[in-house]
Protein backbone atom coordinates (compact mmCIF):
# COMPACT_ATOMS: atom_id res chain seq x y z
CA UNK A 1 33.01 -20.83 0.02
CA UNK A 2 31.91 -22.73 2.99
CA UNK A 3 28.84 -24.02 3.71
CA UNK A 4 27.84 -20.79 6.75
CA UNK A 5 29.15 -18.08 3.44
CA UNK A 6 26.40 -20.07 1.32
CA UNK A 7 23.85 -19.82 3.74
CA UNK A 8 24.25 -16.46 4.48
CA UNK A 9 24.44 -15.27 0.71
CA UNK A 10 20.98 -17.68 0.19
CA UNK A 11 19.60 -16.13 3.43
CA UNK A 12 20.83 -12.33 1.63
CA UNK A 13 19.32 -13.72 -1.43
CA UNK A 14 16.00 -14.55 -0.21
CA UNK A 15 16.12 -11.44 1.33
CA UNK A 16 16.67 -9.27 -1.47
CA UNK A 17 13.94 -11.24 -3.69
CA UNK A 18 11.73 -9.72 -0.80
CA UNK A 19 12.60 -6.49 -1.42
CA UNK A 20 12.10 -6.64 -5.07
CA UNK A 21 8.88 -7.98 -4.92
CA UNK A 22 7.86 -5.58 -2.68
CA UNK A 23 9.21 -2.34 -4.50
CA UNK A 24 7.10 -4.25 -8.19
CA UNK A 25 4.02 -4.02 -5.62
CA UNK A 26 4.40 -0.42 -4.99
CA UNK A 27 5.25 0.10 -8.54
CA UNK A 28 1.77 -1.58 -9.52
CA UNK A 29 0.07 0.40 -7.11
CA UNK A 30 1.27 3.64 -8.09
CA UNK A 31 1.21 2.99 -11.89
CA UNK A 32 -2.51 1.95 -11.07
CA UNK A 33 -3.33 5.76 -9.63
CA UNK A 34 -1.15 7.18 -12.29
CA UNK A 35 -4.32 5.49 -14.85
CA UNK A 36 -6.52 6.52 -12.60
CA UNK A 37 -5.08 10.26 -12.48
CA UNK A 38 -4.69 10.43 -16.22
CA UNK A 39 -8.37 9.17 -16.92
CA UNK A 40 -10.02 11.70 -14.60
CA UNK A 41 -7.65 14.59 -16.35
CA UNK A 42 -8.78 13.19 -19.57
CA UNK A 43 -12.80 13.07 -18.52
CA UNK A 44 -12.11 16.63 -16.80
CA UNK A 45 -11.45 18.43 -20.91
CA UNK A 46 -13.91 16.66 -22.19
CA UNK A 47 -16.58 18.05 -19.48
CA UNK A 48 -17.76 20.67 -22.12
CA UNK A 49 -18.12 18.71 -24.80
CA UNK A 50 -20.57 16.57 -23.87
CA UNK A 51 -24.13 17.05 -22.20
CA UNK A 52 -23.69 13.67 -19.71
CA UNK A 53 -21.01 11.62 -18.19
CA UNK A 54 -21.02 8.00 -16.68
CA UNK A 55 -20.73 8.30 -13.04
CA UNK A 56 -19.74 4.72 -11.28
CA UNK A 57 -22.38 3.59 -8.56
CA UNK A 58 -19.96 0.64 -7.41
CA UNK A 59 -19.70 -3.31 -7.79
CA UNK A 60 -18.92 -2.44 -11.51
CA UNK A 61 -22.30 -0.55 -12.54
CA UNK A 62 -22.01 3.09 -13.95
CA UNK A 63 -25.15 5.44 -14.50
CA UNK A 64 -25.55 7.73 -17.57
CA UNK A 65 -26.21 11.57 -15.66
CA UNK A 66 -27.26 14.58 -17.31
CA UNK A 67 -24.44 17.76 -16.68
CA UNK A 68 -25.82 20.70 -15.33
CA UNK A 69 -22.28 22.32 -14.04
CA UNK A 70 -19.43 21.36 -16.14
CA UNK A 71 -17.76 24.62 -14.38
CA UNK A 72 -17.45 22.91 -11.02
CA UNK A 73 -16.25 19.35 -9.44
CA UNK A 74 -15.81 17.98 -5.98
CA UNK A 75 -11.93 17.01 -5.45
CA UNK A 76 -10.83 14.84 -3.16
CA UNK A 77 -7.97 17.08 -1.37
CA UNK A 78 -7.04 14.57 1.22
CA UNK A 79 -8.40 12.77 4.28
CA UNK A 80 -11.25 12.05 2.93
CA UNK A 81 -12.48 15.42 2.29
CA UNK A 82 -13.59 16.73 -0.80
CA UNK A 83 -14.33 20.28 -1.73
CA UNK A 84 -15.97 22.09 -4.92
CA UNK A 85 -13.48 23.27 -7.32
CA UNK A 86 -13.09 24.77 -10.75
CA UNK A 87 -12.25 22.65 -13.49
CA UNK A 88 -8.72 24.24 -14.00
CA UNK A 89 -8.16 23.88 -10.15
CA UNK A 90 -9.13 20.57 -10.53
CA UNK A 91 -6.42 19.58 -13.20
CA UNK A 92 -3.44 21.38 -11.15
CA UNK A 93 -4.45 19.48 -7.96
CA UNK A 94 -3.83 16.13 -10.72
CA UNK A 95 -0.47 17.80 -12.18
CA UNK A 96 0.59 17.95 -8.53
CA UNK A 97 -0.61 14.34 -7.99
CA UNK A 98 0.70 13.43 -11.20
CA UNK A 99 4.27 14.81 -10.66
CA UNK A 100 4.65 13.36 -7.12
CA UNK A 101 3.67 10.23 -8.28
CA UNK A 102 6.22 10.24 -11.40
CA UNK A 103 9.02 11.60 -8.78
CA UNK A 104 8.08 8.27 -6.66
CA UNK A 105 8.07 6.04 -9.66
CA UNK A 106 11.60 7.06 -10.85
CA UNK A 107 12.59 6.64 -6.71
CA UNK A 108 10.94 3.23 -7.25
CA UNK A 109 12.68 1.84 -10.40
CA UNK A 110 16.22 3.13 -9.21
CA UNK A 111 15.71 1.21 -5.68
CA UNK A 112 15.10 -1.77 -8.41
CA UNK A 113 17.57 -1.20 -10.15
CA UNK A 114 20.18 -1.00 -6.93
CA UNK A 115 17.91 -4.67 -5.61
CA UNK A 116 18.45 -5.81 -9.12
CA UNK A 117 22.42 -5.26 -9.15
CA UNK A 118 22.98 -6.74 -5.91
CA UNK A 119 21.16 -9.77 -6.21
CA UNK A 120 23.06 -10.12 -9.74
CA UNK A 121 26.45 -9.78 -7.45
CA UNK A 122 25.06 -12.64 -4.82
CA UNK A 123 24.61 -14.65 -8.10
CA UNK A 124 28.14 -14.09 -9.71
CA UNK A 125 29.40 -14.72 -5.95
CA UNK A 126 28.00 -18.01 -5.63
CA UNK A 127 28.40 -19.20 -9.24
CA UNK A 128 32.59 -18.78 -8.42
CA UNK A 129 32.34 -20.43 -5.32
């Protein structure tokens, strides 16, 4: 292998790395909503079976508030805009969520996997030359 083929497989190296590292970010950030999802479908059953909730008022302080609708929620549906819905519309607007972010996980650990094999190739590649 000359010295340009090394460069150019270090360079394709380097590259890849990128890639990788960029697809784990996404990964986090997804797997981060997925907790995120699953915690507000797991606070959204237990709305009848308690009388209060905690309710976050930022920097890391919640308040204890007293239920008087455990029928109803506001739902972020997008943009910024949140409208009243039932509890059971509630938890199919997370399934959706839920399911699209799954489907983009899977997408996310095959593109890995594909990063993954290549830069394994680059490696065999240079360890013959």
């Amino acid at each position: 292998m000359t010295d340009g083929e090394r460069a150019k497989v270090a360079y394709e190296a380097r590259l890849l790395q990128a890639q990788a590292q960029s697809i784990e970010q996404q990964l986090l950030t997804l797997e981060g909503r997925m907790v995120e999802i699953n915690a507000a479908v797991e606070t959204l059953h237990s709305l009848g079976k308690q009388d209060s909730v905690m309710v976050p008022a930022g920097a890391g302080v919640m308040l204890r508030a007293k239920l008087t609708d455990s029928d109803r929620v506001l739902a972020d549906v997008g943009a910024g805009i949140a409208m009243e819905k039932s509890v059971k519309e509630a938890l199919e607007l997370l399934q959706k969520r839920s399911d699209s972010m799954q489907k983009g996980i899977k997408q996310l650990r095959e593109a890995l996997e594909v990063v993954g094999g290549r830069m394994a190739e680059l490696q065999e590649r240079a360890a013959k030359a």
